[in-house]
C-alpha atoms as a PDB file:
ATOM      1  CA  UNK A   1       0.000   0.000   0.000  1.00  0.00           C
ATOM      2  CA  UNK A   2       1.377   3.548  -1.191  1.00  0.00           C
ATOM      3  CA  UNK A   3       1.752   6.320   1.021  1.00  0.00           C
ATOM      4  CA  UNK A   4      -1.345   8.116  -1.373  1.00  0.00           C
ATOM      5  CA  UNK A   5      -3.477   5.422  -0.696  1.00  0.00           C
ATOM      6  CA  UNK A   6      -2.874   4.934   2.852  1.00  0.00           C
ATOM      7  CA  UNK A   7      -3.906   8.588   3.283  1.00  0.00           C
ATOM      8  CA  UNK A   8      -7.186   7.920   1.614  1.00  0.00           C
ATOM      9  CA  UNK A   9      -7.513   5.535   3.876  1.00  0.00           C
ATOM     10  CA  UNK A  10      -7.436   7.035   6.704  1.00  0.00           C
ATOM     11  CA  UNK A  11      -9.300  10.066   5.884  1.00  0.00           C
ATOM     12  CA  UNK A  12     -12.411   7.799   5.331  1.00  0.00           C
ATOM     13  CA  UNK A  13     -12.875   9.217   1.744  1.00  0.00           C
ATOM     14  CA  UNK A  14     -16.196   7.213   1.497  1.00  0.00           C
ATOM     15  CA  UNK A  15     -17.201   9.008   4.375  1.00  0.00           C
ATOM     16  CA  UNK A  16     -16.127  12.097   3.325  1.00  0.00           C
ATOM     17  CA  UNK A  17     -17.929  11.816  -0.131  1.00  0.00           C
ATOM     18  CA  UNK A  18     -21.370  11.108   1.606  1.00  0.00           C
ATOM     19  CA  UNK A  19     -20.837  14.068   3.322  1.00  0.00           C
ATOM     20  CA  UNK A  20     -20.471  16.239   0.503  1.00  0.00           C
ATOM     21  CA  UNK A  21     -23.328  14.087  -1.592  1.00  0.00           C
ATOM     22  CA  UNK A  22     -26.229  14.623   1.849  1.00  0.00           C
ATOM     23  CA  UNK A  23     -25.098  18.574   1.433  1.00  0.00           C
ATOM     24  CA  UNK A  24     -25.724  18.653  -2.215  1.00  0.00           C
ATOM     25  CA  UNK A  25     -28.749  16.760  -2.127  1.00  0.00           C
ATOM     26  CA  UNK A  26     -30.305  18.918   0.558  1.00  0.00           C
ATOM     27  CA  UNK A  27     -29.351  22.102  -1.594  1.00  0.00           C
ATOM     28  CA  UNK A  28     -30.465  21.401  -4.563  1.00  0.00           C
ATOM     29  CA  UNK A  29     -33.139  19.103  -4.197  1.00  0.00           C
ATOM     30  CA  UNK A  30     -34.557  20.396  -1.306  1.00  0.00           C
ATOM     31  CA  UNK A  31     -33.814  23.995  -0.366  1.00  0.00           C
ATOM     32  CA  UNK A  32     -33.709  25.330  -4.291  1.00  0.00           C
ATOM     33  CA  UNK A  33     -37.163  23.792  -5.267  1.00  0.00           C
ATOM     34  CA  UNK A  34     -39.043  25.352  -1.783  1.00  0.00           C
ATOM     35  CA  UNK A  35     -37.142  28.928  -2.819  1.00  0.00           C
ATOM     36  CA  UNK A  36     -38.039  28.334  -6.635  1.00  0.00           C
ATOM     37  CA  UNK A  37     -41.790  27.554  -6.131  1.00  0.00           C
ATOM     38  CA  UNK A  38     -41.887  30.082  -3.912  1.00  0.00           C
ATOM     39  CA  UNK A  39     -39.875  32.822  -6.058  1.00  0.00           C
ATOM     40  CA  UNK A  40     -36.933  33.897  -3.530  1.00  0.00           C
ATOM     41  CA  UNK A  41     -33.299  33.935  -3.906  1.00  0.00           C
ATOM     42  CA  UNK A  42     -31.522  31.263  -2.273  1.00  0.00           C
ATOM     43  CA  UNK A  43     -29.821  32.219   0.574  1.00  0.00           C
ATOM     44  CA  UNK A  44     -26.474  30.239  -0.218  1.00  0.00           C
ATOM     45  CA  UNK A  45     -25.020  31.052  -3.258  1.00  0.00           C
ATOM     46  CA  UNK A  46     -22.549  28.887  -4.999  1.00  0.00           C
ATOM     47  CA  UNK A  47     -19.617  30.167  -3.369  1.00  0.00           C
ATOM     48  CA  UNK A  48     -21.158  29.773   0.391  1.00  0.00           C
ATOM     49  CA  UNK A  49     -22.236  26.504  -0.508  1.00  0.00           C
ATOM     50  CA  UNK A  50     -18.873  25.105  -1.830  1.00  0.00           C
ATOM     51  CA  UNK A  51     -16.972  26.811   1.665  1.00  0.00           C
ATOM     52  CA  UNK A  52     -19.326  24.947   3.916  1.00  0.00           C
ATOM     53  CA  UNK A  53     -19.134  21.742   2.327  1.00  0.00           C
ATOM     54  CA  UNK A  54     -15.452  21.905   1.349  1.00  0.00           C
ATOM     55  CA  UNK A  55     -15.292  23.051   5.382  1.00  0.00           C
ATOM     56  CA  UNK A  56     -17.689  20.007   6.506  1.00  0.00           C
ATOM     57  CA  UNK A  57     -14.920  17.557   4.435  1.00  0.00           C
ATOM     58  CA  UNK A  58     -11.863  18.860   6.063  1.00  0.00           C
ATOM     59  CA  UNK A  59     -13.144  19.464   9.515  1.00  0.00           C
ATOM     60  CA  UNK A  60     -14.611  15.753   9.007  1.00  0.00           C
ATOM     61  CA  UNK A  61     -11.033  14.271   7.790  1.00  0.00           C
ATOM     62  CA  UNK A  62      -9.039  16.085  10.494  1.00  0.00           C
ATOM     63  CA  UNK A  63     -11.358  14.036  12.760  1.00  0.00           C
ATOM     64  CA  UNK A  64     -10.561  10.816  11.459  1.00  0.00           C
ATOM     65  CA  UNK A  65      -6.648  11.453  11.820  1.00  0.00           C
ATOM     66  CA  UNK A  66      -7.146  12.300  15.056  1.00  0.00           C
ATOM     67  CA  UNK A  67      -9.138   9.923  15.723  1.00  0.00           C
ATOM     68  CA  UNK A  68      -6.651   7.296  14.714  1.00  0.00           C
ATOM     69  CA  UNK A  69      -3.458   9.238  16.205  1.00  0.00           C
ATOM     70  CA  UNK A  70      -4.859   8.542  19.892  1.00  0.00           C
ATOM     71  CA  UNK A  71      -6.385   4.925  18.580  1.00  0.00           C
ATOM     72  CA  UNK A  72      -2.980   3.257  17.871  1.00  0.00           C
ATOM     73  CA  UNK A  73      -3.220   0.647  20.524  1.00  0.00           C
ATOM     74  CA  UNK A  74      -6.689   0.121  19.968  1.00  0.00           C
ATOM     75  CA  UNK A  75      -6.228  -0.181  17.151  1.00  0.00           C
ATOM     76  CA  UNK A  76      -3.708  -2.947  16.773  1.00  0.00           C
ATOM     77  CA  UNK A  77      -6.157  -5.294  18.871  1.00  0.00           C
ATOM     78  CA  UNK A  78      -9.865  -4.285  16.779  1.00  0.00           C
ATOM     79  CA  UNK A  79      -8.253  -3.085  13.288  1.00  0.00           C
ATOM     80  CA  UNK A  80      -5.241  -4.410  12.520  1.00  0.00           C
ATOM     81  CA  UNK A  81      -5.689  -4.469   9.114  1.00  0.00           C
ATOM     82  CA  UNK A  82      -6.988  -1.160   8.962  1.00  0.00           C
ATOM     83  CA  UNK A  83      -4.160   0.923  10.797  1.00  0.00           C
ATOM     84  CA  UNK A  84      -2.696   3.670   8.890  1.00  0.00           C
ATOM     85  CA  UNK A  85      -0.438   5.577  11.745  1.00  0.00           C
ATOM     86  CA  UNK A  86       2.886   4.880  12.103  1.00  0.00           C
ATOM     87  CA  UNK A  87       2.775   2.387   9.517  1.00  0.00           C
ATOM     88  CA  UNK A  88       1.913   4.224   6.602  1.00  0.00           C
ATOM     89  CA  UNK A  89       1.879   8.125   7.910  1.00  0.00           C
ATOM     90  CA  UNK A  90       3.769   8.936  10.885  1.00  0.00           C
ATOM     91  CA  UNK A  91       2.556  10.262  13.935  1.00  0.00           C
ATOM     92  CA  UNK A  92       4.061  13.701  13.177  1.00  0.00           C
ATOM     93  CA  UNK A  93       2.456  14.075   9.335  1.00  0.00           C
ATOM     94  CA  UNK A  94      -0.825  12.757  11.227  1.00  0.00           C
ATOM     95  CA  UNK A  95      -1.175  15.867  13.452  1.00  0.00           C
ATOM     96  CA  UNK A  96      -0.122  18.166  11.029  1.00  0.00           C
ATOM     97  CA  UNK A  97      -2.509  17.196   8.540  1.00  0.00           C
ATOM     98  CA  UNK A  98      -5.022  17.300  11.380  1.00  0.00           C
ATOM     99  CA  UNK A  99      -3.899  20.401  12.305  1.00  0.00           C
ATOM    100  CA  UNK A 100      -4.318  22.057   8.361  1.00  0.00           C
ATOM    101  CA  UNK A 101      -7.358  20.441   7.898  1.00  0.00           C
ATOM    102  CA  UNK A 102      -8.855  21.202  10.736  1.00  0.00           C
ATOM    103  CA  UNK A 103      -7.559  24.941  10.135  1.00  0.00           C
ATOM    104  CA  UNK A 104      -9.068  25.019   6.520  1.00  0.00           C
ATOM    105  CA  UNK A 105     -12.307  23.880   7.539  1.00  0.00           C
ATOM    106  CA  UNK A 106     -12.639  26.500  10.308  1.00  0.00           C
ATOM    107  CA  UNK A 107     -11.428  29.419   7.807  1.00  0.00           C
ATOM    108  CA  UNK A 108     -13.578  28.220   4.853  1.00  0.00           C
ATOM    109  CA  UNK A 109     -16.893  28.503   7.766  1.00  0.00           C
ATOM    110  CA  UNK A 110     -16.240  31.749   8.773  1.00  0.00           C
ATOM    111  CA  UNK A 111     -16.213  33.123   5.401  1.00  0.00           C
ATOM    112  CA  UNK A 112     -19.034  31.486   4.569  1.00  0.00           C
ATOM    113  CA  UNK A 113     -20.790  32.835   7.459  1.00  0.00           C
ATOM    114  CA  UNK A 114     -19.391  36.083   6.528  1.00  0.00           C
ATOM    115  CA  UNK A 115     -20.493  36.115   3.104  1.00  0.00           C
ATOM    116  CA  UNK A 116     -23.758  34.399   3.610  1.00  0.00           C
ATOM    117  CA  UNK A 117     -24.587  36.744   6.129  1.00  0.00           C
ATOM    118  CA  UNK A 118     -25.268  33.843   9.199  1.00  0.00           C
ATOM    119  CA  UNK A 119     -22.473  34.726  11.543  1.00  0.00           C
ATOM    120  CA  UNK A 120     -22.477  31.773  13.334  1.00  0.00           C
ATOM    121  CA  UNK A 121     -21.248  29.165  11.023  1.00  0.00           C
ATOM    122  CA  UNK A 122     -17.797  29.778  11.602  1.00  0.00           C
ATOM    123  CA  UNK A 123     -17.985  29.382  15.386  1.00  0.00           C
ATOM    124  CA  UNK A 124     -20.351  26.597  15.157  1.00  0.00           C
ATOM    125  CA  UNK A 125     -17.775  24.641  12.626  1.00  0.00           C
ATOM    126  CA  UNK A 126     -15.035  25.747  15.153  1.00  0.00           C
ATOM    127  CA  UNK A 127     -17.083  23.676  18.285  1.00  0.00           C
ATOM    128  CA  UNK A 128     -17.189  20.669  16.119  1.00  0.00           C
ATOM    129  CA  UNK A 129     -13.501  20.443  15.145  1.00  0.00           C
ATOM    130  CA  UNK A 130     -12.684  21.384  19.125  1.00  0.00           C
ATOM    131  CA  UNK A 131     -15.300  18.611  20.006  1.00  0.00           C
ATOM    132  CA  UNK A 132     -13.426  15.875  17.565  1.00  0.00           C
ATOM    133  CA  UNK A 133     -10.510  16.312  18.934  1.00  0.00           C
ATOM    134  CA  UNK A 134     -12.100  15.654  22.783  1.00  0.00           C
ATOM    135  CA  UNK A 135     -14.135  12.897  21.488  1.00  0.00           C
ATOM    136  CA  UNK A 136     -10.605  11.500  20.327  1.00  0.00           C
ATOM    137  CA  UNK A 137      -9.086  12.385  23.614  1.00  0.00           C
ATOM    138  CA  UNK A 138     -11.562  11.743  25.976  1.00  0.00           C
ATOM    139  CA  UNK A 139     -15.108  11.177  25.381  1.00  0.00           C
ATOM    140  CA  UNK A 140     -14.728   8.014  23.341  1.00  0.00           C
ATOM    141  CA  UNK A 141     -13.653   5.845  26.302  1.00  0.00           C
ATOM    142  CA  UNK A 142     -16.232   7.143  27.967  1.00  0.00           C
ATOM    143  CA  UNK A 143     -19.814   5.561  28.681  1.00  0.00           C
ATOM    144  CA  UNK A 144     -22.582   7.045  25.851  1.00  0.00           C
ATOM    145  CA  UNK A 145     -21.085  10.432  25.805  1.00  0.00           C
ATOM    146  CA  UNK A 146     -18.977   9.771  22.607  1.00  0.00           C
ATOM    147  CA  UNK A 147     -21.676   8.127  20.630  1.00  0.00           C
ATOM    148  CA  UNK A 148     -23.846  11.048  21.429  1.00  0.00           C
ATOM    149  CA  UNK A 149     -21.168  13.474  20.082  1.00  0.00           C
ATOM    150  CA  UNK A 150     -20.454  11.904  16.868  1.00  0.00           C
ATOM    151  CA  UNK A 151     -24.522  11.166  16.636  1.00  0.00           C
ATOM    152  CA  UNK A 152     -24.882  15.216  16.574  1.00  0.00           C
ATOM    153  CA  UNK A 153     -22.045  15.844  15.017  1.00  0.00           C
ATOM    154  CA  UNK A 154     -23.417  13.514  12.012  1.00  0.00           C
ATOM    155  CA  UNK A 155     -26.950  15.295  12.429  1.00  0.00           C
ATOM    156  CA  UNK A 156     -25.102  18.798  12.110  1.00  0.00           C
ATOM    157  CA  UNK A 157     -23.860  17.726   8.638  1.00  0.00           C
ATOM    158  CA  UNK A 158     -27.788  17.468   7.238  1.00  0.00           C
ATOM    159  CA  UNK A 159     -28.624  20.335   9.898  1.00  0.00           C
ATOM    160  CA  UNK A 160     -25.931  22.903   8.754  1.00  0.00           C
ATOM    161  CA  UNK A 161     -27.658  24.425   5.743  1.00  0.00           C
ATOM    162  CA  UNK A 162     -30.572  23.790   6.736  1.00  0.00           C
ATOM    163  CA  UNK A 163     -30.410  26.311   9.985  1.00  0.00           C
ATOM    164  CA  UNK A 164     -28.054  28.667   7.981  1.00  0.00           C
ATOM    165  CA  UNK A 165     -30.760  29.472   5.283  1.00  0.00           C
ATOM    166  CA  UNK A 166     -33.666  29.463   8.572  1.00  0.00           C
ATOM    167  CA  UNK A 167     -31.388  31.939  10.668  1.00  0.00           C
ATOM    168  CA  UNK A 168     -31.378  34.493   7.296  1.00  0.00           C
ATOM    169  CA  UNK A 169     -34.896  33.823   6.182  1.00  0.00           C
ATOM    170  CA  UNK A 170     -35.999  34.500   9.833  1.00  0.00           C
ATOM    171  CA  UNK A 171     -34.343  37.780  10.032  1.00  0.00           C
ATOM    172  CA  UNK A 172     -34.651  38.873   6.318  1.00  0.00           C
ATOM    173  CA  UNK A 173     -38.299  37.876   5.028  1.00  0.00           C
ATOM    174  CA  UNK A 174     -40.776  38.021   7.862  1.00  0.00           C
ATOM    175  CA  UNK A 175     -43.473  37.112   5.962  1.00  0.00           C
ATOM    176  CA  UNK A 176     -42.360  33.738   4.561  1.00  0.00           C
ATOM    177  CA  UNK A 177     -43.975  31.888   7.293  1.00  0.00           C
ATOM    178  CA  UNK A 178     -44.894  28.778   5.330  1.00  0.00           C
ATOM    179  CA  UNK A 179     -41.758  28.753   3.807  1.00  0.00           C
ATOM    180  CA  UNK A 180     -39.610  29.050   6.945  1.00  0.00           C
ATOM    181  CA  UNK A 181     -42.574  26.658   8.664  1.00  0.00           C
ATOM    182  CA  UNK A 182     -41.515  23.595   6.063  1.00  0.00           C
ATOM    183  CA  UNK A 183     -37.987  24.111   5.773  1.00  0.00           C
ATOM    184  CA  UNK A 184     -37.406  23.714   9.489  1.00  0.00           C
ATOM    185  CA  UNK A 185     -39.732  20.507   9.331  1.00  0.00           C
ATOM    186  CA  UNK A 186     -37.961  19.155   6.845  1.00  0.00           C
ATOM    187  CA  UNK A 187     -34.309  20.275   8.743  1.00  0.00           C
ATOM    188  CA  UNK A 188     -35.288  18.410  12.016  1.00  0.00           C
ATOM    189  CA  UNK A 189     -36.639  15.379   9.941  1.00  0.00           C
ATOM    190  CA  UNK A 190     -33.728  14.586   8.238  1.00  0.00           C
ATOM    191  CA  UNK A 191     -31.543  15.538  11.266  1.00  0.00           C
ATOM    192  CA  UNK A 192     -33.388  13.343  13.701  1.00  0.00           C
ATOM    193  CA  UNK A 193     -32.611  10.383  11.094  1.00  0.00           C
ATOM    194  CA  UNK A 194     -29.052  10.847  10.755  1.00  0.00           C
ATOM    195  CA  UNK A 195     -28.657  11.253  14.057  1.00  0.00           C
ATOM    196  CA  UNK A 196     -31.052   8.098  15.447  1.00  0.00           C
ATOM    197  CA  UNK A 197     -28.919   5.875  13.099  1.00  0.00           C
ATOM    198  CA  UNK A 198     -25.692   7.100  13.955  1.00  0.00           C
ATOM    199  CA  UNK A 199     -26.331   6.340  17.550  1.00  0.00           C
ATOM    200  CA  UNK A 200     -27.736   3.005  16.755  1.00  0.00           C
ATOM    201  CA  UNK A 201     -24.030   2.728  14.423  1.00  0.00           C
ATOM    202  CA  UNK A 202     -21.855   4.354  17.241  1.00  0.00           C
ATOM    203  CA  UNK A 203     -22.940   1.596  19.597  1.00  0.00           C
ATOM    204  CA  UNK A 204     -22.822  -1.181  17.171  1.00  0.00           C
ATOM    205  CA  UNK A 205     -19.360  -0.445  16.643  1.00  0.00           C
ATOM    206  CA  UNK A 206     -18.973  -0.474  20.323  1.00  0.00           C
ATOM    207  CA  UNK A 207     -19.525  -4.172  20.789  1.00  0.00           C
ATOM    208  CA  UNK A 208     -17.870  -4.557  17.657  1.00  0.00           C
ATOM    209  CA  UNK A 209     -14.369  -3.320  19.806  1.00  0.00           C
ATOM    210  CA  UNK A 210     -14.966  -4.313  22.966  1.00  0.00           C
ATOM    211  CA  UNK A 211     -12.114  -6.867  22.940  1.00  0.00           C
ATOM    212  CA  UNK A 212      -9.657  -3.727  22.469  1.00  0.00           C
ATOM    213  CA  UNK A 213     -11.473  -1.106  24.012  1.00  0.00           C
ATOM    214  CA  UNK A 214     -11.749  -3.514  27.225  1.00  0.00           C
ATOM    215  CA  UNK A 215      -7.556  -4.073  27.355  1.00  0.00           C
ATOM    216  CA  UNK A 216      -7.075  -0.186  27.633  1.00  0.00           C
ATOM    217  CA  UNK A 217     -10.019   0.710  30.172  1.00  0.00           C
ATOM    218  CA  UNK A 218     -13.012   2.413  27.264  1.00  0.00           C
ATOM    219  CA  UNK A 219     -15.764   2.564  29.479  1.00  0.00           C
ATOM    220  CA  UNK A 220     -18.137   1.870  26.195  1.00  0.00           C
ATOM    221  CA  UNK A 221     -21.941   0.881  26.483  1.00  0.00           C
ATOM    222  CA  UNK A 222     -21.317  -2.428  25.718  1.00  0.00           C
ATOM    223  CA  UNK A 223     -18.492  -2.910  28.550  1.00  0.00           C
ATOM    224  CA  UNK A 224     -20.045  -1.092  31.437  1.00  0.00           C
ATOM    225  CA  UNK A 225     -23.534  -2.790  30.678  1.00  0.00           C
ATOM    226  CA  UNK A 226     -22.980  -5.844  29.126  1.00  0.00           C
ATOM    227  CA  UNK A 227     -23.716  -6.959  25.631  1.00  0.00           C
ATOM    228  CA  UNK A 228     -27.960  -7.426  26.564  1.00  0.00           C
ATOM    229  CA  UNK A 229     -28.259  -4.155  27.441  1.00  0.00           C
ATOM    230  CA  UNK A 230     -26.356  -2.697  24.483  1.00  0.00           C
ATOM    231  CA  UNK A 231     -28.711  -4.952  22.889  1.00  0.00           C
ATOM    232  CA  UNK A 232     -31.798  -3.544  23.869  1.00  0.00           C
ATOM    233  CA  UNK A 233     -30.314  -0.093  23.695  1.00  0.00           C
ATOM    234  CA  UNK A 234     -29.876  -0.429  20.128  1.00  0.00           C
ATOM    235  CA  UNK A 235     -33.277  -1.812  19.380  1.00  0.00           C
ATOM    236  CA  UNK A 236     -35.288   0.930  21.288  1.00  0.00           C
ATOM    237  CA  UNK A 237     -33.524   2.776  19.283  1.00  0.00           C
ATOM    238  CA  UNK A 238     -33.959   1.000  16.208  1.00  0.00           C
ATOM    239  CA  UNK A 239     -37.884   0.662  17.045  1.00  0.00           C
ATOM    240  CA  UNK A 240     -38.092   4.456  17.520  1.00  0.00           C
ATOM    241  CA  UNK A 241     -36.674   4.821  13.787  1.00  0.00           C
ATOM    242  CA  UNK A 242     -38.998   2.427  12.282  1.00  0.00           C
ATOM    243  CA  UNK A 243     -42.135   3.737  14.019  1.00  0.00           C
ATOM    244  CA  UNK A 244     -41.121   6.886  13.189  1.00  0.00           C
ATOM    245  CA  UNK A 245     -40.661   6.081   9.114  1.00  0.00           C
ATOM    246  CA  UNK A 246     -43.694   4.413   9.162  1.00  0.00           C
ATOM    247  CA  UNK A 247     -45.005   7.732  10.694  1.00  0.00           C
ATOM    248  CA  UNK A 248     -43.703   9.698   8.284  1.00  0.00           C
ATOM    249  CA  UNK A 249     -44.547   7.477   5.554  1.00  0.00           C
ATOM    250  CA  UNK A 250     -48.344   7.558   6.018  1.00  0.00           C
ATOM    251  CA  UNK A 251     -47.845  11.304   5.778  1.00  0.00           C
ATOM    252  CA  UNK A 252     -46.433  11.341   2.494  1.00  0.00           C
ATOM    253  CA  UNK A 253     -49.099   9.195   1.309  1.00  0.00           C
ATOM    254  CA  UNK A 254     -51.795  11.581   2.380  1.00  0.00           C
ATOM    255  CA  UNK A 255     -50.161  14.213  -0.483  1.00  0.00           C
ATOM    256  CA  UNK A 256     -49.926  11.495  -2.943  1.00  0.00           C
ATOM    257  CA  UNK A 257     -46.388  11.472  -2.928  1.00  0.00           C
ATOM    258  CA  UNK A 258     -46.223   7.105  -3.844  1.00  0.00           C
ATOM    259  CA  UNK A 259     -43.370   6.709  -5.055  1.00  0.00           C
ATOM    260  CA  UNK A 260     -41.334   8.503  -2.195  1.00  0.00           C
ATOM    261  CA  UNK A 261     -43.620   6.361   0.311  1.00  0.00           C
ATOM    262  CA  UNK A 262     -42.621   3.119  -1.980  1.00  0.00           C
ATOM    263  CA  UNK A 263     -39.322   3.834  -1.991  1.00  0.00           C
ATOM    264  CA  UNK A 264     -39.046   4.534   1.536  1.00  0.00           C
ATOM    265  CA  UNK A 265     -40.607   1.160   2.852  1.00  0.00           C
ATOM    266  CA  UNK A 266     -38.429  -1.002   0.705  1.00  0.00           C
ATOM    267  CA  UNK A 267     -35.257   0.629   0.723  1.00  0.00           C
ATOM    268  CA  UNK A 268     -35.308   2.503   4.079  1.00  0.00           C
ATOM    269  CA  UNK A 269     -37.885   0.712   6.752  1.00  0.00           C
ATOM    270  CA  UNK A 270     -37.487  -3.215   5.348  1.00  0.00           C
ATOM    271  CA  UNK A 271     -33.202  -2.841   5.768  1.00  0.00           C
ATOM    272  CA  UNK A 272     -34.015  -1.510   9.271  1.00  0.00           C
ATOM    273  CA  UNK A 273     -36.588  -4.577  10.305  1.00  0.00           C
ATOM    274  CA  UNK A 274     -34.103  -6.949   8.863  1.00  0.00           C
ATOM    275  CA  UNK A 275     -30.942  -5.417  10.388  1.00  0.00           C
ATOM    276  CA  UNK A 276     -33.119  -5.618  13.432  1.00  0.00           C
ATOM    277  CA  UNK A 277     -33.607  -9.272  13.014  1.00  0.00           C
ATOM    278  CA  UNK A 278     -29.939 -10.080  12.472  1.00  0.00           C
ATOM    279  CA  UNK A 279     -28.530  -7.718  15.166  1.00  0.00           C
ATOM    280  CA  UNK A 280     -30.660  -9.916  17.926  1.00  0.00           C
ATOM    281  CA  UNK A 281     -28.938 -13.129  16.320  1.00  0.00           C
ATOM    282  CA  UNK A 282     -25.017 -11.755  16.409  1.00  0.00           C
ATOM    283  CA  UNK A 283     -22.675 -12.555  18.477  1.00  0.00           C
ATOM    284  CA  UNK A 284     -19.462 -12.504  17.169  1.00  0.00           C
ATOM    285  CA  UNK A 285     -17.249  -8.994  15.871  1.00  0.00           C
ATOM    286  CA  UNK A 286     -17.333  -9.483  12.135  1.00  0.00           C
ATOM    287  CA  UNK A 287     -21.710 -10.014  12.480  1.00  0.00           C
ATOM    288  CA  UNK A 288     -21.452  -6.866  14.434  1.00  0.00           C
ATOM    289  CA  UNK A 289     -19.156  -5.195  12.004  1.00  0.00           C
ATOM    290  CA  UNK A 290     -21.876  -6.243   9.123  1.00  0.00           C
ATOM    291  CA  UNK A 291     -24.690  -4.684  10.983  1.00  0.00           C
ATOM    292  CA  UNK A 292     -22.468  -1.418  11.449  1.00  0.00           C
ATOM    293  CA  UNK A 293     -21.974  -1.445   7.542  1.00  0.00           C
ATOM    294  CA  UNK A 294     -25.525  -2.091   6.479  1.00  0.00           C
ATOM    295  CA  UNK A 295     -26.641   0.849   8.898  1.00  0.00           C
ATOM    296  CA  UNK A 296     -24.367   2.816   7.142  1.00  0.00           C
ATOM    297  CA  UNK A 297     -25.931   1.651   4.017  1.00  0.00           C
ATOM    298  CA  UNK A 298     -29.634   2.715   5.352  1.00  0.00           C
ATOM    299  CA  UNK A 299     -28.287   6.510   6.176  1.00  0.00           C
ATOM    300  CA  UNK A 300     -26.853   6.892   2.525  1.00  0.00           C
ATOM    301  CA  UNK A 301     -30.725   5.234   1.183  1.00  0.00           C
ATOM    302  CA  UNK A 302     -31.926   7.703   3.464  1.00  0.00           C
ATOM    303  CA  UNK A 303     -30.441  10.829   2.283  1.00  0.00           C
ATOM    304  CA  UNK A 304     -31.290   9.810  -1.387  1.00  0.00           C
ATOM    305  CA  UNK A 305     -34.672  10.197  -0.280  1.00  0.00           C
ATOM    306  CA  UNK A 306     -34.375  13.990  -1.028  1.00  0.00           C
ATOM    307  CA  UNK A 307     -33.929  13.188  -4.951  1.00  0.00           C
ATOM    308  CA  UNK A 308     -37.865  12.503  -4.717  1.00  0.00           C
ATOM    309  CA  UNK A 309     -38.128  16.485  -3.511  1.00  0.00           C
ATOM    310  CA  UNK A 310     -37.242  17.427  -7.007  1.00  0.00           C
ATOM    311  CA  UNK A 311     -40.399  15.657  -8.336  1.00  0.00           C
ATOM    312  CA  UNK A 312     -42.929  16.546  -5.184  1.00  0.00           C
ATOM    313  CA  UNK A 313     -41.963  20.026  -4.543  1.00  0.00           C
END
């Protein structure tokens, strides 16, 4: 494995392209057909939209080397195969790329705030890289708190434009009350799923390292509980998503949109009922490690959901 690769690798770059694909998505299939129907500007031009996703991918990346920097040990035990720093980068290169990343990301926010006239994207993008690096350093061996960071931290990715173009339309066109009515509706909706399923991920993962996180004293769900009541954790969870698409779903139908509804039964509720039914049968890492990938799986079905606001809007 190249040095080029390696550093691909452990930026997570199919993370970091579903980052920049939800943002996109929710721009242009959600936020520009409300505005167009509705005949207003967007709020984000082109160049604000490009700063705070470009920002979203570095602040995102810097995370992952960080991530890894303080995981070495861990990471010889649960991803051995997987482990980029020393081998491949060394530990110096590793924070400084953290370091210009994160730096990047930070800038790019704060002129994006600047120029779209929300001034606090900039310190908002600012708490998440500071709260990476103490999830890294401290909150990820500790019990819930981490998953609950990286949960809203995954939610603030859908949320960020979102509440940007909310904030401006709030204090710029009073009397778009509708308008400001649905976008927030449709903000906390796909928030609330991003963040439900990273939680149910986060924890997943969990049991999935417990045999490394246990040998260097992670106080994880899964360790301080036991595995049942991760279990049951996870499903509550899991139930709460599914009732909740279903919810949604019979919504949708009542405006005749079908083919969203169809679309979101097959490829979004069934994956969830039968990840369900294979989570309660796993026992072993790599079952857990395929339940953690097909979650993954439902969030990216999930945000191509908003393609189907280009035809309904």
């Amino acid at each position: 494995m190249n040095k080029v690769v390696a550093f691909f690798g452990l930026i997570r770059w199919p993370n970091l392209v579903f980052i920049a694909l939800t943002q996109l998505l929710f721009q242009y299939c959600l936020l520009h057909p409300i505005f167009k129907k509705s005949k207003i500007e967007p709020v984000l031009d082109e160049v604000a939209l490009f700063c705070i996703l470009t920002a979203s991918v570095f602040i995102a990346a810097g995370g992952y080397i960080i991530n890894d920097y303080f995981d070495i040990n861990i990471d010889r035990i649960n991803k051995p195969h997987r482990q980029y720093i020393p081998k491949y980068v060394s530990r110096r290169w590793a924070i400084l790329w953290h370091s210009l990343l994160s730096f990047l990301g930070v800038a790019l926010s704060f002129y994006a705030g600047w120029r779209a006239g929300v001034w606090w994207i900039g310190p908002a993008n600012f708490l998440c890289t500071f709260l990476l690096f103490v999830y890294s350093t401290t909150f990820k061996k500790r019990f819930l708190s981490g998953n609950i960071i990286i949960a809203l931290l995954t939610a603030w990715t859908v949320a960020i434009l979102g509440l940007a173009t909310f904030y401006y339309l709030f204090f710029h066109a009073e009397n778009n009350v509708i308008i400001k009515a649905k976008l927030l509706r449709f903000t906390i909706l796909y928030a609330a799923f991003a963040f439900i399923s990273s939680l149910v991920r986060e924890a997943v993962k969990d049991m999935e390292d417990m045999r490394g996180d246990l040998q260097y004293g992670c106080k994880t769900l899964p360790i301080v509980a036991g595995i049942n009541a991760a279990k049951t954790y996870v499903l509550v969870w899991l139930v709460v998503l599914i009732g909740s698409l279903f919810t949604v779903q019979v919504y949708a139908a009542q405006f005749g949109w079908w083919w969203m509804v169809l679309y979101g039964f097959f490829f979004i509720t069934v994956p969830l009922i039968y990840l369900s039914f294979n989570f309660l049968k796993g026992k072993l890492p790599h079952e857990y490690h395929r339940i953690s990938s097909l979650t993954k799986l439902v969030m990216l079905t999930g945000i191509l959901s908003l393609l189907f606001f280009k035809i309904y809007l």
